[in-house]
Protein backbone atom coordinates (compact mmCIF):
# COMPACT_ATOMS: atom_id res chain seq x y z
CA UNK A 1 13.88 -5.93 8.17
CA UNK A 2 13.15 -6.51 12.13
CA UNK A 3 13.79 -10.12 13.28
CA UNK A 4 11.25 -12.81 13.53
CA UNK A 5 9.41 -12.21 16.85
CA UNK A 6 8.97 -16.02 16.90
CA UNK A 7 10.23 -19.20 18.61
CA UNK A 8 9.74 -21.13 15.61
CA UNK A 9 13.17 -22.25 14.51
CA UNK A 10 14.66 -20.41 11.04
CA UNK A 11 13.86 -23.78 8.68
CA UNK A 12 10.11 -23.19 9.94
CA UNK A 13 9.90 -19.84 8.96
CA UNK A 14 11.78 -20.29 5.47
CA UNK A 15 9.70 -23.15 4.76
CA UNK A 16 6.30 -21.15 5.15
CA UNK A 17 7.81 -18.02 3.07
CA UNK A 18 8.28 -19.92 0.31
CA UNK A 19 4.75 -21.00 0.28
CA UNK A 20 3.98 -17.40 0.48
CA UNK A 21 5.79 -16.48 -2.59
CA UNK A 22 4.65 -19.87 -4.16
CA UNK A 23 1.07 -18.45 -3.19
CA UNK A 24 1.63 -14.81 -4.81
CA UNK A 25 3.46 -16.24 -8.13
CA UNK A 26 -0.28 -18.13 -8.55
CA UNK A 27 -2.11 -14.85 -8.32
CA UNK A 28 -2.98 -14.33 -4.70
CA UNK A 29 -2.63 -11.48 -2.90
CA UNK A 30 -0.15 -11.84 0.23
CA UNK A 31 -2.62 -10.35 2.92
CA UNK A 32 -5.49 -13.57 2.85
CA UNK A 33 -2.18 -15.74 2.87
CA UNK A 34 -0.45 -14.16 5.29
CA UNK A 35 -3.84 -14.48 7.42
CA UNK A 36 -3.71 -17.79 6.87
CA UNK A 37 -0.70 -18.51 9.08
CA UNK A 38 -0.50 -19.73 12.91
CA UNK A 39 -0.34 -16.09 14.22
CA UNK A 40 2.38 -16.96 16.63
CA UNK A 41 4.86 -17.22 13.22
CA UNK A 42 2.94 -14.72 11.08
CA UNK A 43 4.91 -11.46 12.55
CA UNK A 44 8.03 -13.58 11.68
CA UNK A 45 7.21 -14.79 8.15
CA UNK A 46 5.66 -11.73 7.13
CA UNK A 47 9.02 -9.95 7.90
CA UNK A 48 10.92 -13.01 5.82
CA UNK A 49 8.25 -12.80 3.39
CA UNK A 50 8.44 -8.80 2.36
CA UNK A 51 12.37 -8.80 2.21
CA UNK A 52 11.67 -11.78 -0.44
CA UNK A 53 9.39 -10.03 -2.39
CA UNK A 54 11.84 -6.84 -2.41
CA UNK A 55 14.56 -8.65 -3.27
CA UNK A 56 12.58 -11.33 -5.58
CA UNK A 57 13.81 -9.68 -9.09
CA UNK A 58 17.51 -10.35 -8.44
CA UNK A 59 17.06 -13.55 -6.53
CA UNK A 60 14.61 -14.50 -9.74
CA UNK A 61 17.84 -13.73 -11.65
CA UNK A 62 20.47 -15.65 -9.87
CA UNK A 63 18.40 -18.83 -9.88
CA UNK A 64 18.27 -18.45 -13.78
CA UNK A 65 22.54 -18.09 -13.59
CA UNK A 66 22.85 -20.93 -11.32
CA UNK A 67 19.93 -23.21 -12.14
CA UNK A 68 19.09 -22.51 -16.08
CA UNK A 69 16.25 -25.14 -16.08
CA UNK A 70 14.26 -24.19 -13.86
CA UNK A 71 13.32 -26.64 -11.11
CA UNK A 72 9.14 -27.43 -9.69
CA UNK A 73 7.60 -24.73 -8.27
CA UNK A 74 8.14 -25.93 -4.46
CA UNK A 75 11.59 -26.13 -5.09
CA UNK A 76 12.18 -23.11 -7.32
CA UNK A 77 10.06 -20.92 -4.58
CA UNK A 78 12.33 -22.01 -1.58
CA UNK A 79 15.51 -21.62 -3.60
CA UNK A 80 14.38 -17.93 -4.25
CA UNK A 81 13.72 -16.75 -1.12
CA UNK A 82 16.82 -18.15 0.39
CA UNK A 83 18.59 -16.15 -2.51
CA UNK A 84 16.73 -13.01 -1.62
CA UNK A 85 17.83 -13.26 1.99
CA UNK A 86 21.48 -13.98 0.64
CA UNK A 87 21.43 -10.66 -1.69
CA UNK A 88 19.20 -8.27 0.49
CA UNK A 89 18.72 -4.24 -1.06
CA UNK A 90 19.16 -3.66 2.84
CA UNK A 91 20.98 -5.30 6.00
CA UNK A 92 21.01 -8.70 6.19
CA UNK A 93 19.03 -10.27 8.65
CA UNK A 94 20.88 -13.55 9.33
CA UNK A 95 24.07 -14.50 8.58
CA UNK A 96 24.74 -16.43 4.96
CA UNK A 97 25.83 -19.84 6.36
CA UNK A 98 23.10 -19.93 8.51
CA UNK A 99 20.48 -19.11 5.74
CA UNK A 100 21.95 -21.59 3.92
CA UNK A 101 21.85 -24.34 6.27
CA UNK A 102 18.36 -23.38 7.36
CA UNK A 103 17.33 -23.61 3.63
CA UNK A 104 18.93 -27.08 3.36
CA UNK A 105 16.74 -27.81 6.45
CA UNK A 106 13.89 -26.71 5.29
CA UNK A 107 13.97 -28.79 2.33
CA UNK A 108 14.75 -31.91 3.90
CA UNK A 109 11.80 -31.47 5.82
CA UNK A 110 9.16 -31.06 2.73
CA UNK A 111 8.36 -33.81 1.20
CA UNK A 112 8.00 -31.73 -2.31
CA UNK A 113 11.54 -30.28 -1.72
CA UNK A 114 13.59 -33.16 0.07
CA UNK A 115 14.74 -35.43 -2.89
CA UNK A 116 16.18 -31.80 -4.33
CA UNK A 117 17.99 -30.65 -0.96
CA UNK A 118 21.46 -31.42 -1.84
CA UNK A 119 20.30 -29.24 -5.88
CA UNK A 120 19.42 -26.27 -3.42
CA UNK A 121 22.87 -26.73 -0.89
CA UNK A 122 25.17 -26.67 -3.92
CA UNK A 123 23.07 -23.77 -5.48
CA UNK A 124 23.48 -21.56 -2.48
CA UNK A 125 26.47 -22.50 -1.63
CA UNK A 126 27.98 -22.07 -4.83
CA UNK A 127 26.40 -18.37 -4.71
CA UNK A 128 28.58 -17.88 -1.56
CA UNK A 129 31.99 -18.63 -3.29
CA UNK A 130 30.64 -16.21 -6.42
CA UNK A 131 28.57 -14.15 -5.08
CA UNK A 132 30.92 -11.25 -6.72
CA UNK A 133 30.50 -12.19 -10.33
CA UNK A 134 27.16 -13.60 -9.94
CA UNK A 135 25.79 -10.39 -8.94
CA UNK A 136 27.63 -8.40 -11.38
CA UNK A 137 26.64 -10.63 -14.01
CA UNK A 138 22.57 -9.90 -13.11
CA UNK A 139 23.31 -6.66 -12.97
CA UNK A 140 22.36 -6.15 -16.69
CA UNK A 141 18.82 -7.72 -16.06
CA UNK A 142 16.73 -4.41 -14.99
CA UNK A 143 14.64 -6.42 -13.23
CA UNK A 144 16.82 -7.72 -11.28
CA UNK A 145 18.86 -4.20 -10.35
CA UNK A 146 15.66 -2.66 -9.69
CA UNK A 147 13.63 -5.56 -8.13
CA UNK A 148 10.33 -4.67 -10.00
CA UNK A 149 8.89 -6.04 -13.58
CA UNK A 150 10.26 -4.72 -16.99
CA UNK A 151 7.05 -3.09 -17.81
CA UNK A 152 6.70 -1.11 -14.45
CA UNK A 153 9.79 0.10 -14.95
CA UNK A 154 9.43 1.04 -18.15
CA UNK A 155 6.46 2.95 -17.13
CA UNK A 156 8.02 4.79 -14.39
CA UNK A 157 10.77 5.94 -16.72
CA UNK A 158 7.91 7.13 -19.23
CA UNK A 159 5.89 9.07 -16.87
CA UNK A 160 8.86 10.33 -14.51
CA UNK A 161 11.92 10.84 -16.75
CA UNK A 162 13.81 12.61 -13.96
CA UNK A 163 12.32 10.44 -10.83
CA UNK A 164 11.88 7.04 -11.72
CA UNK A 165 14.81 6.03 -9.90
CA UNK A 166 13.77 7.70 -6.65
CA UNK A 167 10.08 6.33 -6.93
CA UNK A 168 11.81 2.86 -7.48
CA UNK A 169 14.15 3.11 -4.83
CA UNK A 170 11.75 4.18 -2.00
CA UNK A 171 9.98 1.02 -2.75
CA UNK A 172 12.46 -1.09 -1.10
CA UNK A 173 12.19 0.51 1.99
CA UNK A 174 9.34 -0.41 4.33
CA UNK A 175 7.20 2.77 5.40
CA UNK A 176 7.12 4.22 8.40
CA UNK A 177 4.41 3.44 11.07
CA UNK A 178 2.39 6.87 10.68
CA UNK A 179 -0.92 7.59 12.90
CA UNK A 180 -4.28 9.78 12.53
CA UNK A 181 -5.13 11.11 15.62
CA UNK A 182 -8.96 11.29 16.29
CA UNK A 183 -10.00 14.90 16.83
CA UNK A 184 -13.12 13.68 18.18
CA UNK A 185 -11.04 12.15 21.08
CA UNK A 186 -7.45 13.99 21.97
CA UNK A 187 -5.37 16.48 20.01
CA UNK A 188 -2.19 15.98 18.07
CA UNK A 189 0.04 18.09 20.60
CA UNK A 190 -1.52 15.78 23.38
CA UNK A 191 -0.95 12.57 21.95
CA UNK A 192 2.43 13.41 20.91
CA UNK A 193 3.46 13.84 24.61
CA UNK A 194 1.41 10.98 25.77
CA UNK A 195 3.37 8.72 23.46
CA UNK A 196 6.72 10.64 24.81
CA UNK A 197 5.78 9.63 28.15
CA UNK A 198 5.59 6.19 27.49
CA UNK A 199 9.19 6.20 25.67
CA UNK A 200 7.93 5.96 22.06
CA UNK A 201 9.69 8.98 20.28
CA UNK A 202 7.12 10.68 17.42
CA UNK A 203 6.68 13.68 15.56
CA UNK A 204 4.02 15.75 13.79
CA UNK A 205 2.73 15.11 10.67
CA UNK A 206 0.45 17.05 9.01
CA UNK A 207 -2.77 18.75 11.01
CA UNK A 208 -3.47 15.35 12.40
CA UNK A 209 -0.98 12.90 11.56
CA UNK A 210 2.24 11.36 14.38
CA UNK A 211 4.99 9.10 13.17
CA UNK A 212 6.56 7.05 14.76
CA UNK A 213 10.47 6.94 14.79
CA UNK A 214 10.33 3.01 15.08
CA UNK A 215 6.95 1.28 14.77
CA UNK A 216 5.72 -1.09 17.76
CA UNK A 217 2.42 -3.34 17.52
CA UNK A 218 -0.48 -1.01 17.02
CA UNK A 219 -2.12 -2.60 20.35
CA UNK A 220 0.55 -0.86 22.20
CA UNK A 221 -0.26 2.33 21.23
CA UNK A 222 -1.98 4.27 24.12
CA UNK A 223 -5.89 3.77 23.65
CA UNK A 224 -5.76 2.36 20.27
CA UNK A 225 -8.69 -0.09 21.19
CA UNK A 226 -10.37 3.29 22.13
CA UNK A 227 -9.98 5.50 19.03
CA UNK A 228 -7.64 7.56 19.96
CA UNK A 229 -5.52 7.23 16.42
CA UNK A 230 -5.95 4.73 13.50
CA UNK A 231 -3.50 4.00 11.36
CA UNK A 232 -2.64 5.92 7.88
CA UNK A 233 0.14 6.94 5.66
CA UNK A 234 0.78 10.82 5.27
CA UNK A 235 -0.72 10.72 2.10
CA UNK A 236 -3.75 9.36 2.67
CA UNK A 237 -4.32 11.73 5.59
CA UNK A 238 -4.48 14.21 2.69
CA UNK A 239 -7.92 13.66 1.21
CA UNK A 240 -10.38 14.45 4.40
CA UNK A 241 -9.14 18.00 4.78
CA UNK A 242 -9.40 18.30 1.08
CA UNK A 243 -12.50 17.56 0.49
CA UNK A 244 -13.78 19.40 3.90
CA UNK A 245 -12.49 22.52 3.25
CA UNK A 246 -13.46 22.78 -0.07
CA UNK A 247 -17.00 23.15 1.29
CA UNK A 248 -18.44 26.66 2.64
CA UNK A 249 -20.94 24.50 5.11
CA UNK A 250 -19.18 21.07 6.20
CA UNK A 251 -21.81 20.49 8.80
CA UNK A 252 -24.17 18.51 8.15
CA UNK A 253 -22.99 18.54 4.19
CA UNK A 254 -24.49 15.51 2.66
CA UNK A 255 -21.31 13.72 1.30
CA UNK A 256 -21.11 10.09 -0.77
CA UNK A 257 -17.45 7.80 -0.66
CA UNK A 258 -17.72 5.87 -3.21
CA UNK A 259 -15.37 3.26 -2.45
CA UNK A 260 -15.25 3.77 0.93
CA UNK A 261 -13.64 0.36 2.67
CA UNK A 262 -12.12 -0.04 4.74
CA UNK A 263 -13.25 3.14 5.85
CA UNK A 264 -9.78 4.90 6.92
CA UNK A 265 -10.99 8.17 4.58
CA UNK A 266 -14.91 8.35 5.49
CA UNK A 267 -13.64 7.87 9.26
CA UNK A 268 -11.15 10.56 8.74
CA UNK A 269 -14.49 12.95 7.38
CA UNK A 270 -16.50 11.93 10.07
CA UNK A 271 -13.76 12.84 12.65
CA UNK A 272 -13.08 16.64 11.09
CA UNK A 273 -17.42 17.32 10.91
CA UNK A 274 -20.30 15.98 11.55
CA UNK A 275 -21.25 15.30 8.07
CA UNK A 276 -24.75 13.20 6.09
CA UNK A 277 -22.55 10.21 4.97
CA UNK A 278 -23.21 7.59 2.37
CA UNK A 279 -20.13 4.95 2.45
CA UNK A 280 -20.56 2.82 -0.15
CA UNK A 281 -17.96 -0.55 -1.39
CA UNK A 282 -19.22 -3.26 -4.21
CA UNK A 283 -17.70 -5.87 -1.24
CA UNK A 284 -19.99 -6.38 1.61
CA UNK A 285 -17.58 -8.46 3.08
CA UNK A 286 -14.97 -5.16 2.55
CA UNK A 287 -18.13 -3.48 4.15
CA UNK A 288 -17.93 -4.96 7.62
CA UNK A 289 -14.56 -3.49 8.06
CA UNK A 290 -15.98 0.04 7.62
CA UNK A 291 -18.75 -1.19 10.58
CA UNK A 292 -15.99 -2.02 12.66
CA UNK A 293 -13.68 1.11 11.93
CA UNK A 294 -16.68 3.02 13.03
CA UNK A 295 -17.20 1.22 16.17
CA UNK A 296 -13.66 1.06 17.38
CA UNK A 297 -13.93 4.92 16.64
CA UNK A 298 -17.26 5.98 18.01
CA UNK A 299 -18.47 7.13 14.27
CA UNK A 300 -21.69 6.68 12.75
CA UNK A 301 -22.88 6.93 8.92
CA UNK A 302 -25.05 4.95 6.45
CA UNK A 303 -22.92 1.97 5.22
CA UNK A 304 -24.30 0.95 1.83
CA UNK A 305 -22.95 -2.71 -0.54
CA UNK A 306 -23.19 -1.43 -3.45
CA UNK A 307 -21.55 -0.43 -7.42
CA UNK A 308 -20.89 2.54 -7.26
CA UNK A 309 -21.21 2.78 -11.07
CA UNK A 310 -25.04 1.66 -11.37
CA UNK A 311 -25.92 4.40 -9.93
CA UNK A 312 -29.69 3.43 -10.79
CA UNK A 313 -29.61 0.43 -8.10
CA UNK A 314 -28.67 2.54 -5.00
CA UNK A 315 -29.18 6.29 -5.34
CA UNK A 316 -32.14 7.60 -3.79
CA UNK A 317 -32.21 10.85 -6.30
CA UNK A 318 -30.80 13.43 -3.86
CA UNK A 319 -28.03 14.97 -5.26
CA UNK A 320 -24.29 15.33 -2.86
CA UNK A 321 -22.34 18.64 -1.16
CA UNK A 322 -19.39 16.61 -1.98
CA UNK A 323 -17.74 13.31 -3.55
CA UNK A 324 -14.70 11.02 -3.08
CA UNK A 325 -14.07 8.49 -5.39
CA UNK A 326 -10.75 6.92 -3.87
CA UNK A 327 -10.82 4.97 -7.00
CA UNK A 328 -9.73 0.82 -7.73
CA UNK A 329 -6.40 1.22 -9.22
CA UNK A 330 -3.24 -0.15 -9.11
CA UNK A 331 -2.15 0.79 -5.86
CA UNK A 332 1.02 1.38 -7.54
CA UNK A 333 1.92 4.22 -4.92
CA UNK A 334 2.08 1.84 -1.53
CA UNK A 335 4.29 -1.10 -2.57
CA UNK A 336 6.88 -0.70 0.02
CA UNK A 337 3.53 -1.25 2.28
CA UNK A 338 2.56 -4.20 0.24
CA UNK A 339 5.50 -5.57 -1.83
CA UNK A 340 3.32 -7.99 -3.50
CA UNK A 341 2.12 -5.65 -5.71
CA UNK A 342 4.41 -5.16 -8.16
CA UNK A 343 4.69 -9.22 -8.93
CA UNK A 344 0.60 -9.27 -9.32
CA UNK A 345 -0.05 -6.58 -11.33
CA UNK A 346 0.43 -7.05 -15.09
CA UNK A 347 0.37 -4.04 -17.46
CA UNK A 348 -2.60 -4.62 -19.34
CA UNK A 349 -3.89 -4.18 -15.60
CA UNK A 350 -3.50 -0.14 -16.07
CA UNK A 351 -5.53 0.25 -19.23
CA UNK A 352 -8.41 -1.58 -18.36
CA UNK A 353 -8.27 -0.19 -14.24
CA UNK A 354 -8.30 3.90 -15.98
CA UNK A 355 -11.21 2.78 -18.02
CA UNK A 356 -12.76 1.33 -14.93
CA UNK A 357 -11.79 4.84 -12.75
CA UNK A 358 -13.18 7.28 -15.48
CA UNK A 359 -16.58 4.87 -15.94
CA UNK A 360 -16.65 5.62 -12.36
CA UNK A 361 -15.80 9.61 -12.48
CA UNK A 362 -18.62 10.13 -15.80
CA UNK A 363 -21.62 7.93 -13.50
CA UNK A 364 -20.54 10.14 -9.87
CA UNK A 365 -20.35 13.19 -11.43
CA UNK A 366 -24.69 14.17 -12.75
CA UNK A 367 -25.09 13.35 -8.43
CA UNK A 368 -23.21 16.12 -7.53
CA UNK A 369 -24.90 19.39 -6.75
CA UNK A 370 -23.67 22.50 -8.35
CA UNK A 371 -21.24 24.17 -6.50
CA UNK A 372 -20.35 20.86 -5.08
CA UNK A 373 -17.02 19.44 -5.00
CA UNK A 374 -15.26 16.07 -5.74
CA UNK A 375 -11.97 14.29 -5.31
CA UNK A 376 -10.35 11.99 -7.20
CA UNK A 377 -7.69 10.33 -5.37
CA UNK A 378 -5.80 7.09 -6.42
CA UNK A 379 -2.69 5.56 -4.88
CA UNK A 380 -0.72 5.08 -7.61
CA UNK A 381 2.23 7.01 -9.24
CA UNK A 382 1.09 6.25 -13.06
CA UNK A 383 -0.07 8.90 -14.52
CA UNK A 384 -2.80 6.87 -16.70
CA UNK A 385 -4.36 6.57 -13.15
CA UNK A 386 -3.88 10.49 -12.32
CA UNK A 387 -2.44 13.50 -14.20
CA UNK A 388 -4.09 11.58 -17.96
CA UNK A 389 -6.94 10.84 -16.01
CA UNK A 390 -7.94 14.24 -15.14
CA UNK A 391 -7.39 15.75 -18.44
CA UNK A 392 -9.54 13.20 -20.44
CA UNK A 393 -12.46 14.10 -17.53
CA UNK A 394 -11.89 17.86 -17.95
CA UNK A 395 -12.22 17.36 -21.98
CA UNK A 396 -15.51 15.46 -21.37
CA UNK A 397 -17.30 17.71 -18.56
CA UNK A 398 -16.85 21.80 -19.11
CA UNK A 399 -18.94 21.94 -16.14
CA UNK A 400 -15.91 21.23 -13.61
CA UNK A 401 -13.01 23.30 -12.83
CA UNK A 402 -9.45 22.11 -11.34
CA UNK A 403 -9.31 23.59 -7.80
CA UNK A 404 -5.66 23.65 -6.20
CA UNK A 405 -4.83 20.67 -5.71
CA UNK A 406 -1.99 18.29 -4.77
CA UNK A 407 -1.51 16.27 -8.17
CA UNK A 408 0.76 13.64 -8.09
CA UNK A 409 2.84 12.91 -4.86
CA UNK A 410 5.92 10.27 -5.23
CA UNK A 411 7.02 8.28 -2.57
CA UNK A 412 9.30 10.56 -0.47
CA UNK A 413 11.87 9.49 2.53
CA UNK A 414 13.62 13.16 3.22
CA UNK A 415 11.92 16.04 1.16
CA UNK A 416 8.35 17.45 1.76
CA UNK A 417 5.98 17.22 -1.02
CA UNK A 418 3.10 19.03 -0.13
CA UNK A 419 1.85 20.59 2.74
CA UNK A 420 -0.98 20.72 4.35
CA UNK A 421 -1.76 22.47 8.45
CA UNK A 422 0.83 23.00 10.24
CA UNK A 423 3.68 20.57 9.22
CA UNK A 424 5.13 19.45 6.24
CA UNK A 425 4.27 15.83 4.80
CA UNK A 426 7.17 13.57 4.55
CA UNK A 427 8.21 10.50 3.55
CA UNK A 428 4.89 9.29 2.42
CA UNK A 429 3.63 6.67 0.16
CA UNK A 430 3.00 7.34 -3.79
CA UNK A 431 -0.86 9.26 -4.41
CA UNK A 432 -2.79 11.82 -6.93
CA UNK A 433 -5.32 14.33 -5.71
CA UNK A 434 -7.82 15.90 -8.09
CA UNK A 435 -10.08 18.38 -6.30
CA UNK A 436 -12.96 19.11 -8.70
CA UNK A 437 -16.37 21.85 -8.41
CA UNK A 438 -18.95 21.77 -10.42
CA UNK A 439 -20.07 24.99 -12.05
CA UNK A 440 -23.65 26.67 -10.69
CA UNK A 441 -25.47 26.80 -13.26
């Protein structure tokens, strides 16, 4: 975890992550609340904020050994996240007795937390003189050794016998910064050694893809604001070439994303051929960011607010060249991106998002040409989102056929998974790729 970049002092900081968590534990999703904050201490308190959240299982687990009633929410939130920073999965980023006293601070100076400060100084504090036992002692809770909810990880260990440990452990590492270069405006090899002249150290990924060795603010990344690259995990860089060279005429191929914001994938199409695009998201708001993606990038296409499921209220009868249905799911692949995840999702959440994602793949599929081609693509590593997905599909329509495809990809720091061009993917975030075409008939 990289230090606050911040002159807010540490009480500040600790004070506002605790709201964060107190924020996400009511069912919101850390990226509006994170917005919310004075952007001069949002770098800062994000960092704070995401090593919580990673570490949130076993610091859940230690306030339950030292506090067994649990105290009000302000005070239970603040007393977490100062245990999470106590306990971190990876380095520490402050020393303990200064967490502590900053903790202590920050209580003082909350009116919902003050009367409690000394509770939350002898709680810490007693952590400090047994931290040893303490920790051994959660070690039986899985959710606390693994830092993610009972039924996720029972899930994992279902679908990936042999892996669920891996795909749990990548989690509590944050990704890697990793770019798409714009083949409109420069070329991988070229941006690679503009970035090395500058002193930022990359390497190839993919046909398209540079990452970073250590990620800077993306505004100073040479001609961002211009185009140049956007940012996008490995695995997402995946599903443009898929879909592209599945076709035998990409120019000018009319193609439909169906849940296209906020627009990193239909950008990606646009860059690799100049195609007839329908984007289409049921968010308008969610729409504007696919506008602006497409202005910052110089692309153009037909940007559409729309349900992609009523199919009736927005499609003009002409049937598609080609498909993607990045589907709503549980984005169960990218929570080292976006550790709030795991603590929002609840696992009735799976069933009733695969109905939602086939619903989807049985309305998209009667407006694809035959001979045309569609991908299904989810980020998640459940395979009631992917692998069961495609096989209930293929049951239901005899008209499609598998084409090679990627499957499932787990989160990956060292090994390649798949490859795709030139270079090997690696270390990317969880995903499933389902590349279908539809029999001539």
């Amino acid at each position: 975890m990289s230090t606050a970049q911040t002159t807010a002092p540490l009480w500040q900081q600790l004070q506002a992550s605790a709201r964060v968590l107190a924020q996400i534990r009511q069912g919101q999703s850390a990226t509006p609340v994170l917005a919310a904050i004075a952007a001069e201490q949002r770098a800062g308190v994000q960092a704070l904020s995401f090593a919580v959240l990673r570490d949130l299982g076993r610091a859940q687990a230690l306030r339950k050994a030292l506090a067994p009633k649990k105290p009000s929410e302000a005070v239970d939130a603040l007393l977490c996240t100062a245990l999470a920073l106590l306990c971190p999965s990876s380095a520490a980023a402050y020393e303990a007795h200064t967490l502590v006293n900053q903790a202590v601070e920050a209580a003082k100076n909350d009116r919902s937390t003050r009367a409690q400060a000394p509770f939350i100084n002898a709680c810490l504090r007693r952590f400090l003189r047994e931290r040893e036992s303490l920790m051994a002692h959660t070690d039986t809770d899985p959710q606390a050794l693994w830092n993610h909810p009972p039924w996720w990880i029972s899930r994992l260990k279902q679908d990936w016998p042999s892996q669920w440990q891996r795909v749990l452990t990548a989690a509590q590492s944050p990704g890697p910064l990793t770019l798409r270069v714009n083949r409109r405006k420069t070329t991988q090899k070229a941006y690679l050694a503009l970035l090395g002249e500058l002193g930022l150290q990359a390497s190839a990924v993919g046909s398209s893809g540079v990452r970073l060795d250590k990620p800077v603010p993306v505004m100073q990344l040479p001609h961002f604001a211009q185009g140049w690259v956007s940012v996008q995990d490995a695995a997402a860089q995946l599903a443009a070439p898929l879909l592209i060279s599945a076709l035998a005429k990409p120019q000018g191929a009319r193609v439909l994303d169906a849940c296209a914001a906020p627009g990193g994938k239909t950008a990606h199409l646009l860059e690799l051929a100049d195609l007839d695009l329908l984007a289409l998201d049921v968010d308008a708001t969610r729409c504007e960011r696919i506008h602006d993606t497409f202005k910052r990038l110089g692309l153009n296409a037909q940007v559409l607010a729309a349900d992609a499921e009523q199919v009736g209220l927005w499609w003009d009868g002409r049937l598609f060249d080609a498909i993607l249905l990045d589907a709503p799911c549980s984005a169960s692949g990218i929570v080292r991106r976006h550790p709030d995840i795991r603590w929002l999702r609840r696992a009735s959440d799976i069933d009733a998002l695969a109905a939602l994602q086939q619903r989807l793949m049985q309305a998209l599929w009667p407006l694809l040409s035959p001979g045309g081609v569609m991908l299904y693509c989810t980020c998640s590593v459940f395979k009631a989102e992917g692998e069961n997905q495609l096989k209930t599909f293929l049951v239901n329509n005899t008209d499609a056929t598998l084409l090679p495809s990627p499957g499932h990809l787990l989160p990956a720091h060292a090994e390649p998974v798949v490859s795709l061009g030139d270079n090997a993917h690696r270390d990317q975030d969880g995903f499933y790729y389902a590349l279908l075409r539809k029999a001539v008939q």
